[in-house]
PDB file of N, CA and C in Angstrom:
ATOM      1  N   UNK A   1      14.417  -6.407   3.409  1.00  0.00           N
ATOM      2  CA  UNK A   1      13.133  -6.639   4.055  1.00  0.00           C
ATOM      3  C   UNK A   1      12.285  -7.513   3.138  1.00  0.00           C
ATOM      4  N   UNK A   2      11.766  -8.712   3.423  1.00  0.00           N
ATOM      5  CA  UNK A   2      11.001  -9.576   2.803  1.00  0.00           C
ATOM      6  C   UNK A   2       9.805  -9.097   2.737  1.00  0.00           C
ATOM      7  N   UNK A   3       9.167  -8.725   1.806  1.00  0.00           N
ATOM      8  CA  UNK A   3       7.761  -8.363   2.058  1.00  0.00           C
ATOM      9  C   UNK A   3       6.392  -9.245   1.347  1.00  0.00           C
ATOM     10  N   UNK A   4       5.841 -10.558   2.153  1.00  0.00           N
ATOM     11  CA  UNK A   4       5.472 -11.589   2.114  1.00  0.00           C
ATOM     12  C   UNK A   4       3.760 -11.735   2.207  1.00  0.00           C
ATOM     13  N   UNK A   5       3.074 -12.273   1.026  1.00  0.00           N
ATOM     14  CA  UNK A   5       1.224 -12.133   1.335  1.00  0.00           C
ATOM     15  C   UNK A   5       1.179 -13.409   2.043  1.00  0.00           C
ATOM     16  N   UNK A   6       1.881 -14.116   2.574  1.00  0.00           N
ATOM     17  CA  UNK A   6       1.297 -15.279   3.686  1.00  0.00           C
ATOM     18  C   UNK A   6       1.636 -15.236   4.882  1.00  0.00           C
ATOM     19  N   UNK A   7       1.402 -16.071   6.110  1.00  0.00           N
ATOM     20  CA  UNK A   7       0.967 -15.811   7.660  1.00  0.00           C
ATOM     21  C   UNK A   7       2.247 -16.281   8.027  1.00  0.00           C
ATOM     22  N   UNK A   8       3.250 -17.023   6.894  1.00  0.00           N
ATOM     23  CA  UNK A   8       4.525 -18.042   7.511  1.00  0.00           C
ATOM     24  C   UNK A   8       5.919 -17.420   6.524  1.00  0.00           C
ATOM     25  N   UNK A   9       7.153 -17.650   7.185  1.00  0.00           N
ATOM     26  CA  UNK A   9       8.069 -17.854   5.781  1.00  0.00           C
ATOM     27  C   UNK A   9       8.207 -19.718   5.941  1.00  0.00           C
ATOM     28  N   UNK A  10       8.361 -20.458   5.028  1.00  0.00           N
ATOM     29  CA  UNK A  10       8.893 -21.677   4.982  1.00  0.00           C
ATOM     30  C   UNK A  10       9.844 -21.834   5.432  1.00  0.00           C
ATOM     31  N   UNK A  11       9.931 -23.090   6.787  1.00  0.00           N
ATOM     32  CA  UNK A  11      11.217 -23.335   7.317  1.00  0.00           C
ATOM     33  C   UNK A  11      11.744 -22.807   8.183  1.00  0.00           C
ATOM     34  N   UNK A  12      10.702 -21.249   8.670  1.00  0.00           N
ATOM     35  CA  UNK A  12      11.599 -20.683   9.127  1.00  0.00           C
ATOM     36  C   UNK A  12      10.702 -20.524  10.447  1.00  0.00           C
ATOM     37  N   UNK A  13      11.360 -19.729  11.686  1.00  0.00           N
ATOM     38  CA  UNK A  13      10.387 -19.400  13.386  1.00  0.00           C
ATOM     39  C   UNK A  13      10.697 -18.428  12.723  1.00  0.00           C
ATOM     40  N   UNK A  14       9.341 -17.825  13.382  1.00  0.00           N
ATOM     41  CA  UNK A  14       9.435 -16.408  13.679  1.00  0.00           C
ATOM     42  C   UNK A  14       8.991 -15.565  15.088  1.00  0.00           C
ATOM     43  N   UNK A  15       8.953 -14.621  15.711  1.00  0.00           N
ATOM     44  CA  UNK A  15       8.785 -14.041  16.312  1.00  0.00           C
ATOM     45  C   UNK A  15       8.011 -12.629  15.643  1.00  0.00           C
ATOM     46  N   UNK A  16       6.739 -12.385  16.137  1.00  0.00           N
ATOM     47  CA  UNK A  16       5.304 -11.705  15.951  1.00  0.00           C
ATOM     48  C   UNK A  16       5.886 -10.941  16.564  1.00  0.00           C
ATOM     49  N   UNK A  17       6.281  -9.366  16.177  1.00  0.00           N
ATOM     50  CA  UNK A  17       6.694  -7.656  16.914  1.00  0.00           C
ATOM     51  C   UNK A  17       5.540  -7.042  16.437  1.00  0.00           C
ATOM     52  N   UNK A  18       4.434  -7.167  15.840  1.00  0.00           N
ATOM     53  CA  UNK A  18       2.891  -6.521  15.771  1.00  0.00           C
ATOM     54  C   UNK A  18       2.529  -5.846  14.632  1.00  0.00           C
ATOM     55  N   UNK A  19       1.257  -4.921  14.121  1.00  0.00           N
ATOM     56  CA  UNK A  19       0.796  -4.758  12.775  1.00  0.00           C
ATOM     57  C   UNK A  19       1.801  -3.597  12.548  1.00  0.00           C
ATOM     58  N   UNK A  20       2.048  -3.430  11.089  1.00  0.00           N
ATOM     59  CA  UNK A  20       2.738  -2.742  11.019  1.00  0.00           C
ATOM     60  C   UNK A  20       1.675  -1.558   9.818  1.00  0.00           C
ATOM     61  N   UNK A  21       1.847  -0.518   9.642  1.00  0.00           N
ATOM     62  CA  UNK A  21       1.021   0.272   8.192  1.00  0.00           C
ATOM     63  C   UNK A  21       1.807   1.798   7.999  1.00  0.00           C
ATOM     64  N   UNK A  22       1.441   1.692   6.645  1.00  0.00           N
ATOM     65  CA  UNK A  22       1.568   2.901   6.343  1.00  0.00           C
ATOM     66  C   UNK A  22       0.496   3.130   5.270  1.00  0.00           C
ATOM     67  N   UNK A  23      -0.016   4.802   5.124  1.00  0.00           N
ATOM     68  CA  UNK A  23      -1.116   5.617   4.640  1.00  0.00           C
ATOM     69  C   UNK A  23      -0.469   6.191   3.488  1.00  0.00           C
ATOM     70  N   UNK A  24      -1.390   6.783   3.221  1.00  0.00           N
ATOM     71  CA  UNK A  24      -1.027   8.334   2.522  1.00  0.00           C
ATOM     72  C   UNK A  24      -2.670   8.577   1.488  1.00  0.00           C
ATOM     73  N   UNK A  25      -2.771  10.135   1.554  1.00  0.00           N
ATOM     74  CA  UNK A  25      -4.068  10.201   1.260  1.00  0.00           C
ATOM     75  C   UNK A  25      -3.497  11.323   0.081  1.00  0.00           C
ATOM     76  N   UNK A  26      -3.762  10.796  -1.530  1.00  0.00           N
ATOM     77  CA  UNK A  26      -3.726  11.028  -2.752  1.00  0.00           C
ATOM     78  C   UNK A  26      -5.061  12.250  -3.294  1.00  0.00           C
ATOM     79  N   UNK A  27      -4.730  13.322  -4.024  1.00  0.00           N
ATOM     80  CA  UNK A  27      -5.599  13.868  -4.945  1.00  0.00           C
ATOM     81  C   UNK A  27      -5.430  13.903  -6.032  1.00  0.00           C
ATOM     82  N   UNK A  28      -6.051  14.433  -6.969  1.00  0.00           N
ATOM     83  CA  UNK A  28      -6.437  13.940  -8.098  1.00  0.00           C
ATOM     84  C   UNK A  28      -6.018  15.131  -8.632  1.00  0.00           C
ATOM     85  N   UNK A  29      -5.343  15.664  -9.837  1.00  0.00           N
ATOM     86  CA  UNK A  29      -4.865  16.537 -10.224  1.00  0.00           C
ATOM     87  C   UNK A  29      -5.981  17.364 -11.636  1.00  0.00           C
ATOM     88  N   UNK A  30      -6.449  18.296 -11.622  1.00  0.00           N
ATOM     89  CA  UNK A  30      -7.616  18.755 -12.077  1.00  0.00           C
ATOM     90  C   UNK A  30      -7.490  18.665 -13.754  1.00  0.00           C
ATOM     91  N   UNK A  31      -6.206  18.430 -14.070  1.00  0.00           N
ATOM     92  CA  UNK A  31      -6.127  17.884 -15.433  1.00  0.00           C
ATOM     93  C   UNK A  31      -6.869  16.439 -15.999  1.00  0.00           C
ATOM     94  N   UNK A  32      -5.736  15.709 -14.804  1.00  0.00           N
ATOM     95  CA  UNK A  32      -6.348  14.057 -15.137  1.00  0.00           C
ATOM     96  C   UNK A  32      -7.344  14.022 -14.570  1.00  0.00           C
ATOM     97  N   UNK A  33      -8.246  15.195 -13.938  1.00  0.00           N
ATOM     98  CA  UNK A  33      -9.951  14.698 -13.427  1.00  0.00           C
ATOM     99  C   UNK A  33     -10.634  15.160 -14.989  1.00  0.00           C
ATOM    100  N   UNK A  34     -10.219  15.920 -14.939  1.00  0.00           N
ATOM    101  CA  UNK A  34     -10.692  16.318 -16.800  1.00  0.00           C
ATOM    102  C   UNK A  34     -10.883  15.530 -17.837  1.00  0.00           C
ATOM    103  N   UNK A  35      -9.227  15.274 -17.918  1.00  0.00           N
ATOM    104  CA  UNK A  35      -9.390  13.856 -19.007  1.00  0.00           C
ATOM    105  C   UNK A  35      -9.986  12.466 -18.713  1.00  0.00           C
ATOM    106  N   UNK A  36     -10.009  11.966 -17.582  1.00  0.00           N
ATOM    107  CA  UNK A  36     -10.512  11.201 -16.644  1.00  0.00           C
ATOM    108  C   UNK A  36     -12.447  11.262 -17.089  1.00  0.00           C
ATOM    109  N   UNK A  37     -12.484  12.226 -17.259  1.00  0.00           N
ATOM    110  CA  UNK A  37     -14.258  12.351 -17.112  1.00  0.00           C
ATOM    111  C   UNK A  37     -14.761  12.262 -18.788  1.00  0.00           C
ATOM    112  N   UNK A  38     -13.827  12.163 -19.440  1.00  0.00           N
ATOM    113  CA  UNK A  38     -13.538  12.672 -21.097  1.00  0.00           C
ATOM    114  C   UNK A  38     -14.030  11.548 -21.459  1.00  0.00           C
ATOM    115  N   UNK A  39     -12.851  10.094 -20.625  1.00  0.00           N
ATOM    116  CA  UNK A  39     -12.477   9.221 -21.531  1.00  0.00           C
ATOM    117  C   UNK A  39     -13.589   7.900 -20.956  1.00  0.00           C
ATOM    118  N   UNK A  40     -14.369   8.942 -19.621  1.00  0.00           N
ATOM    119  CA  UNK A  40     -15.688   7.833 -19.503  1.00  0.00           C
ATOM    120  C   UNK A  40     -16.901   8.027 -20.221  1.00  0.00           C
ATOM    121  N   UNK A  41     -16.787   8.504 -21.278  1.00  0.00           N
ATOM    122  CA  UNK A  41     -17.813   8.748 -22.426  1.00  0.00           C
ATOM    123  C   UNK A  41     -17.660   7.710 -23.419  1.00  0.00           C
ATOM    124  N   UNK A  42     -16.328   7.652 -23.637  1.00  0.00           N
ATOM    125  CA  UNK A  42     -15.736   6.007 -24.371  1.00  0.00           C
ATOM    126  C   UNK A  42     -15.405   4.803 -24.050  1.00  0.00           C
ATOM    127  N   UNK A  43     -15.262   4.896 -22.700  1.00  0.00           N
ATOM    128  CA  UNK A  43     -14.598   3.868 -21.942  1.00  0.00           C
ATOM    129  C   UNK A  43     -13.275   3.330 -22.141  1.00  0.00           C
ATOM    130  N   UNK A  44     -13.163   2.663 -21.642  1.00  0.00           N
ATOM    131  CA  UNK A  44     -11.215   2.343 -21.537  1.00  0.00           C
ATOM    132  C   UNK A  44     -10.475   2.569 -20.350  1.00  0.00           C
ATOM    133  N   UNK A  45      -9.452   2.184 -19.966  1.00  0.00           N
ATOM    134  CA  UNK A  45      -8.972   2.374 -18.817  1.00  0.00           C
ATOM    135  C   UNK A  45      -8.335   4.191 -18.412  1.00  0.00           C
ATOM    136  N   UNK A  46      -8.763   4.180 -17.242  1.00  0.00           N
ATOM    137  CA  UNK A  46      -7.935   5.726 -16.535  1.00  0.00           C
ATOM    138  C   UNK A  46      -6.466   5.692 -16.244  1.00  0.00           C
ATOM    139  N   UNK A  47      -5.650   5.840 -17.184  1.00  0.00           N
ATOM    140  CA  UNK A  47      -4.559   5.486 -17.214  1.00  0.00           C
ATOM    141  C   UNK A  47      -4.152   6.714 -15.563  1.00  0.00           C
ATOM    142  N   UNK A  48      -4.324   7.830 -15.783  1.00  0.00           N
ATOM    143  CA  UNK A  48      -3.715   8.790 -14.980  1.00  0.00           C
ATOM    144  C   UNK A  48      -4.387   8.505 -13.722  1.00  0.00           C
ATOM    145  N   UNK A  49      -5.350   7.732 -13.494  1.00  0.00           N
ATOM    146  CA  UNK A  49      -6.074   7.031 -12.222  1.00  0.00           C
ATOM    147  C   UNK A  49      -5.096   5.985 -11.517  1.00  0.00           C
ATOM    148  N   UNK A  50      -4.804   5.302 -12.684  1.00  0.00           N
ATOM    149  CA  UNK A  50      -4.070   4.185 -12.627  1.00  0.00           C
ATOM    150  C   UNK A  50      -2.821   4.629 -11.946  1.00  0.00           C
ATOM    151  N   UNK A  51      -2.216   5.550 -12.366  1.00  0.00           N
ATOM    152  CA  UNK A  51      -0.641   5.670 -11.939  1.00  0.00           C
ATOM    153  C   UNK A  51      -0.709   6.530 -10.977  1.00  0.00           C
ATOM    154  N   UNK A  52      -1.541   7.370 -10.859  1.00  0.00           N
ATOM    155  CA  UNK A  52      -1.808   8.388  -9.249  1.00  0.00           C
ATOM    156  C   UNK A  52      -2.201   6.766  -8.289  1.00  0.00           C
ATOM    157  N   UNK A  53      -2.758   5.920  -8.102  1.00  0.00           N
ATOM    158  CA  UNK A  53      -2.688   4.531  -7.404  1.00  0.00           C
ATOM    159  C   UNK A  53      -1.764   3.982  -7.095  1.00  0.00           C
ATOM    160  N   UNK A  54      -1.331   3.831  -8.476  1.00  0.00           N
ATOM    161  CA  UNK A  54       0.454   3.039  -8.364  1.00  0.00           C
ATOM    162  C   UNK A  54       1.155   3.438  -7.345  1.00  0.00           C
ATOM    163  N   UNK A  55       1.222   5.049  -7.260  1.00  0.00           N
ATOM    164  CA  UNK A  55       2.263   5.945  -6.655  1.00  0.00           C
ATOM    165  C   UNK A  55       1.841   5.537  -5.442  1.00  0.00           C
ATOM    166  N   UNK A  56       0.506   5.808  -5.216  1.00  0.00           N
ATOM    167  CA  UNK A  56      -0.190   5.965  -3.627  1.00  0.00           C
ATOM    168  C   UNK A  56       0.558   4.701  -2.933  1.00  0.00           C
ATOM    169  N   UNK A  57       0.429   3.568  -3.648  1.00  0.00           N
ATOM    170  CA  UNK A  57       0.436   2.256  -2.970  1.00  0.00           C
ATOM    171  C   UNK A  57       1.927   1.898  -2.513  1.00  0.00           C
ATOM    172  N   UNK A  58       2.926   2.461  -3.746  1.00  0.00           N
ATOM    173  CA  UNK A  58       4.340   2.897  -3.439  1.00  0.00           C
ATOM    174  C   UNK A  58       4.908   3.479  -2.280  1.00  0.00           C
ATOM    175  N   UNK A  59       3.969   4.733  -1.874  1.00  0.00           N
ATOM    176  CA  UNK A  59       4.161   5.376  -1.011  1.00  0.00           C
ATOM    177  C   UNK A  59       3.961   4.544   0.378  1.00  0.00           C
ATOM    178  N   UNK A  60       2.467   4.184   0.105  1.00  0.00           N
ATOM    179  CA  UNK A  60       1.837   3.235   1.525  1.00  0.00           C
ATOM    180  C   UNK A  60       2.737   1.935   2.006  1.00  0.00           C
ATOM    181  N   UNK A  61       3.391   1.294   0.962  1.00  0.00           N
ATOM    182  CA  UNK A  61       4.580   0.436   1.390  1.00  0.00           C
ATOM    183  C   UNK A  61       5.847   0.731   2.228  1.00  0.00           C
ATOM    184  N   UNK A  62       6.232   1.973   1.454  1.00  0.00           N
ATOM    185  CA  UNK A  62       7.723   2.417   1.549  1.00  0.00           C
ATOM    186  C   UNK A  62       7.545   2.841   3.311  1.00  0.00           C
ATOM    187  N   UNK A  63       6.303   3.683   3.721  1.00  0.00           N
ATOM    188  CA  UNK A  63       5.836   3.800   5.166  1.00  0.00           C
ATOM    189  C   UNK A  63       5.510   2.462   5.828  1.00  0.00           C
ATOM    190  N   UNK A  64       4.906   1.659   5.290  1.00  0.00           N
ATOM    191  CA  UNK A  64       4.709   0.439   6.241  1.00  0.00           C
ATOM    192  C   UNK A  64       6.609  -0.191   6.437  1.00  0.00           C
ATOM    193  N   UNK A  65       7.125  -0.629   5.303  1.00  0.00           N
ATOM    194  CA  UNK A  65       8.365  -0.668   5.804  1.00  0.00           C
ATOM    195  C   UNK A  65       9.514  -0.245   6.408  1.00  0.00           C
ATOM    196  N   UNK A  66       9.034   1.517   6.762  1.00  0.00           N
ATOM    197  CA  UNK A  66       9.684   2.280   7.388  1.00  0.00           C
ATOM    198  C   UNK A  66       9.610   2.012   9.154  1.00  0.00           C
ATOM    199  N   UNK A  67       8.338   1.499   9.214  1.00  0.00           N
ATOM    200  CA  UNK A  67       7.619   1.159  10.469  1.00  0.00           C
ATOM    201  C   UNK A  67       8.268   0.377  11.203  1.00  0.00           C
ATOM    202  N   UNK A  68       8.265  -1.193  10.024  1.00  0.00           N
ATOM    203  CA  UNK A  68       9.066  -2.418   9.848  1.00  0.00           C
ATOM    204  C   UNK A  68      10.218  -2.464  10.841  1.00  0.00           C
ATOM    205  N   UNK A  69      11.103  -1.390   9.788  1.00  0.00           N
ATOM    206  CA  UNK A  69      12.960  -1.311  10.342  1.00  0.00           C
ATOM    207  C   UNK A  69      12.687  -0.578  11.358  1.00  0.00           C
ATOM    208  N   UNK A  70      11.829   0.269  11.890  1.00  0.00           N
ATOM    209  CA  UNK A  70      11.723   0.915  13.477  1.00  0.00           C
ATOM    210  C   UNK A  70      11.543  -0.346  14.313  1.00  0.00           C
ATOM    211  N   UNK A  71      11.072  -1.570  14.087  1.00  0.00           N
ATOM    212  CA  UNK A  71      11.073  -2.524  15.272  1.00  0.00           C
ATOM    213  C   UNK A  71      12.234  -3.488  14.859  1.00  0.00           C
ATOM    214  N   UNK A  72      12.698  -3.416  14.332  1.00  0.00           N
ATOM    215  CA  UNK A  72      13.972  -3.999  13.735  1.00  0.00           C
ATOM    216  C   UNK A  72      13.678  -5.512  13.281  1.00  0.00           C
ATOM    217  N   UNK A  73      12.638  -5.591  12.143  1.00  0.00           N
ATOM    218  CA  UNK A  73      11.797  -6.129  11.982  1.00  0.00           C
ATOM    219  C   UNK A  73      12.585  -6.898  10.697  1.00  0.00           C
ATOM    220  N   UNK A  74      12.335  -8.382   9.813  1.00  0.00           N
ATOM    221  CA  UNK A  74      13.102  -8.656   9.011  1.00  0.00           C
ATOM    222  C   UNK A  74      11.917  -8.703   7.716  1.00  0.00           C
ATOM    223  N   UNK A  75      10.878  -8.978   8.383  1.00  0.00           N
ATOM    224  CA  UNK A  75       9.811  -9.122   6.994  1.00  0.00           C
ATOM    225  C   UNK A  75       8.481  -8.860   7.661  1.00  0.00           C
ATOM    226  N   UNK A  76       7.719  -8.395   6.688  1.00  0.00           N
ATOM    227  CA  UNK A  76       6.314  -8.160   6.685  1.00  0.00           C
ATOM    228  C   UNK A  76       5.528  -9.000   6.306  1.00  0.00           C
ATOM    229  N   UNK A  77       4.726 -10.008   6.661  1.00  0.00           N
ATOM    230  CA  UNK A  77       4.023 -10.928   6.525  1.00  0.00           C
ATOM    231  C   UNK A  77       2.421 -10.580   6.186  1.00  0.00           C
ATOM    232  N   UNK A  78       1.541 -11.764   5.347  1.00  0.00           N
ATOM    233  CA  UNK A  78       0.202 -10.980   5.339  1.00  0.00           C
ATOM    234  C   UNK A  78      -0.039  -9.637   5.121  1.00  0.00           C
ATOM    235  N   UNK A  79       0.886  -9.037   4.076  1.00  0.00           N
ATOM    236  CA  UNK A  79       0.294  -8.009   3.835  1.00  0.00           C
ATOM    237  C   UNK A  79      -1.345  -7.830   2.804  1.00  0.00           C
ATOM    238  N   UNK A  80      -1.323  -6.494   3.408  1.00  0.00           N
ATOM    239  CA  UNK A  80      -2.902  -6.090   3.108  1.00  0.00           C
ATOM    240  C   UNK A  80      -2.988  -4.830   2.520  1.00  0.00           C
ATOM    241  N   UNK A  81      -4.094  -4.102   1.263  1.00  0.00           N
ATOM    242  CA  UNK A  81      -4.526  -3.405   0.754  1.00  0.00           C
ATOM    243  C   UNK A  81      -5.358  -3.020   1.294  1.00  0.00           C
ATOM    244  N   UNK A  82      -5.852  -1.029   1.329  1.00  0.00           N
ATOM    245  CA  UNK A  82      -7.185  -0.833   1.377  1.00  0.00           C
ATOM    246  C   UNK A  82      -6.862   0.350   0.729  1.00  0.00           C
ATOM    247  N   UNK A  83      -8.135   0.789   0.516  1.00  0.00           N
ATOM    248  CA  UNK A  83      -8.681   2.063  -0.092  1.00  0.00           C
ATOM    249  C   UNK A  83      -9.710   2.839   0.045  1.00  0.00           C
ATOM    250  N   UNK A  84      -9.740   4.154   0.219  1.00  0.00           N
ATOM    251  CA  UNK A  84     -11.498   4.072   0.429  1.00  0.00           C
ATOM    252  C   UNK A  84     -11.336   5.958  -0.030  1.00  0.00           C
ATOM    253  N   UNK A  85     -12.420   6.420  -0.592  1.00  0.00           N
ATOM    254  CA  UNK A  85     -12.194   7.818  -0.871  1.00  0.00           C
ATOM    255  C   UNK A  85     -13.119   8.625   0.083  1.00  0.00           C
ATOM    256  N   UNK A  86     -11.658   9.541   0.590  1.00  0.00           N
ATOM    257  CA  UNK A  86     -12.265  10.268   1.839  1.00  0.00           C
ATOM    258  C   UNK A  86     -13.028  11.713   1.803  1.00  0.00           C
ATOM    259  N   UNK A  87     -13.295  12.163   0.233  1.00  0.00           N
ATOM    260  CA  UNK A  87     -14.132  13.120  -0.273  1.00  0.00           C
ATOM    261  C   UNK A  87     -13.577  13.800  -1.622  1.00  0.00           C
ATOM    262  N   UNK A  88     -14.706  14.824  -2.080  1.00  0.00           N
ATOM    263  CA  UNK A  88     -14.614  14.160  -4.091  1.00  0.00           C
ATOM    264  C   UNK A  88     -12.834  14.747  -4.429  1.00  0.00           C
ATOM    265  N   UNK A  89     -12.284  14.227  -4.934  1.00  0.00           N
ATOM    266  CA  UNK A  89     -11.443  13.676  -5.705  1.00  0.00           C
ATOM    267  C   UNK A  89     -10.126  13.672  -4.620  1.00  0.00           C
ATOM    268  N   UNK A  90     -10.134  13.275  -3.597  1.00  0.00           N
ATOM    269  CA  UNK A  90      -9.027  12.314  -2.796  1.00  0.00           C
ATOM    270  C   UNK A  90      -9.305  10.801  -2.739  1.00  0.00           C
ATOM    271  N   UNK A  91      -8.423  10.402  -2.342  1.00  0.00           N
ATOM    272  CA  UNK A  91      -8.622   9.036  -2.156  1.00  0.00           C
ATOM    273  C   UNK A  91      -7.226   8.303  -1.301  1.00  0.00           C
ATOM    274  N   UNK A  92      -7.844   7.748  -0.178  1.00  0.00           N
ATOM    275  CA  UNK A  92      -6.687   6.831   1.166  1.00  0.00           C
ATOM    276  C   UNK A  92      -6.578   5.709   0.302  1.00  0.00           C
ATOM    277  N   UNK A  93      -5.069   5.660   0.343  1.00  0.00           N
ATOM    278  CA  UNK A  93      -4.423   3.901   0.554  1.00  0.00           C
ATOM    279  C   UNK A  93      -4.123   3.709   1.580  1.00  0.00           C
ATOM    280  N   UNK A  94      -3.785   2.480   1.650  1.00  0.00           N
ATOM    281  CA  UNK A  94      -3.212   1.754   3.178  1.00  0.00           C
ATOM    282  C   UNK A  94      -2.559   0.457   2.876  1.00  0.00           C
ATOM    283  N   UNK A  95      -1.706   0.337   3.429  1.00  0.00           N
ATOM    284  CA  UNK A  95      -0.675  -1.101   3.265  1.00  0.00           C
ATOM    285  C   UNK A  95      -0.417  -1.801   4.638  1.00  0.00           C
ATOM    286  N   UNK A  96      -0.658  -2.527   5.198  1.00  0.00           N
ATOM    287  CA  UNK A  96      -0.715  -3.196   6.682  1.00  0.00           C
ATOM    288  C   UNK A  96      -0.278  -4.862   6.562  1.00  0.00           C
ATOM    289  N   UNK A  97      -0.063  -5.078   7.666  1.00  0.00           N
ATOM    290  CA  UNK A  97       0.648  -6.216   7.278  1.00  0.00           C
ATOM    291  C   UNK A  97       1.358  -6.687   9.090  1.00  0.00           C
ATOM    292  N   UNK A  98       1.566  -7.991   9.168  1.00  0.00           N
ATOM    293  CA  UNK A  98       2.550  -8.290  10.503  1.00  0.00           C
ATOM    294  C   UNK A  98       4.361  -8.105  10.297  1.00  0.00           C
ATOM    295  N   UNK A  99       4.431  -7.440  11.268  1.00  0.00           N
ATOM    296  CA  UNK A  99       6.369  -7.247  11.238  1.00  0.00           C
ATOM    297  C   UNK A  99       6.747  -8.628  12.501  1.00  0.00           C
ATOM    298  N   UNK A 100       7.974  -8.877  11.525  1.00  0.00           N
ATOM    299  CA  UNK A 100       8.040 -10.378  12.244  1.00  0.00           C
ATOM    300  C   UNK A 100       9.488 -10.416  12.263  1.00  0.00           C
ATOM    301  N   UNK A 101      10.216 -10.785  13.477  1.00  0.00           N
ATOM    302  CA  UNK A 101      11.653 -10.856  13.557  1.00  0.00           C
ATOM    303  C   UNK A 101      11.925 -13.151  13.293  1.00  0.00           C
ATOM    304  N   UNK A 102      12.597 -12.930  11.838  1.00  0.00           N
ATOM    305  CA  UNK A 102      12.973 -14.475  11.973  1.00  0.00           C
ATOM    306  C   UNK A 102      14.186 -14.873  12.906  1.00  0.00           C
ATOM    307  N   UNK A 103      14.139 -16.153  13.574  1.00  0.00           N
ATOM    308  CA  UNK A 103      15.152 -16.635  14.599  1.00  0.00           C
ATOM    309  C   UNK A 103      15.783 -17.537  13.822  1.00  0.00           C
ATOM    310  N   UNK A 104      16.979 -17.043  14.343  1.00  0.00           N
ATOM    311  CA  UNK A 104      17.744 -18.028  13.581  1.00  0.00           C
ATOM    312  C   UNK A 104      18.417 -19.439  14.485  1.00  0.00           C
TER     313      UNK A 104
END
C-alpha cells in the first residue's frame, strides 16, 4: 500500500474509491503525567508524550490502511493529521486521507 502526502502518483490514472480514516483515542499513563509535569519546571522535551503520540499515530494509520484494503484500494493519497484532546489527559489522533485504485 503506497501511502502518499500528494493529490497524484506520477504517471500514473487513478480512480477516487473515497476518504479513507482511522482514530484511536490515547491516555496518558499516571506515571508519565507525573514525570511529564516534573520536567515542565525545566523544560525540555516530553519524551513519554512523545512516544504515547508516536504509538497513537501508528495506530491511526495501521486503521486508515485497514479501511484502504477493505475497498481494495492500492494507495492512500493526501494524507492528513489531526489531533485534538477530548478531556484532561486523553487525547484523539486521526489519519485520513483519499483511497485510490491505480489503472493500469
Amino acid at each position: 500500500m503506497k501511502l502518499l502526502n500528494i493529490d497524484y502518483i506520477p504517471g500514473k490514472e487513478i480512480e477516487d474509491l473515497g476518504m479513507v480514516k482511522g482514530t484511536v483515542v490515547m491516555s496518558k499513563n499516571i506515571g508519565k503525567d507525573f514525570m511529564a509535569g516534573m520536567k515542565t519546571l525545566v523544560g525540555g522535551e516530553l519524551v513519554g508524550y512523545t512516544e504515547m503520540l508516536n504509538e497513537a499515530r501508528q495506530i491511526a494509520v495501521k486503521r486508515m490502511v485497514d479501511e484502504a484494503e477493505a475497498l481494495n484500494a492500492d494507495a492512500v493519497l493526501n494524507i492528513r493529521y489531526g489531533s485534538s484532546s477530548l478531556m484532561q489527559g486523553a487525547a484523539e489522533v486521526l489519519a485520513y486521507g483519499t483511497a485510490v485504485k491505480i489503472k493500469e
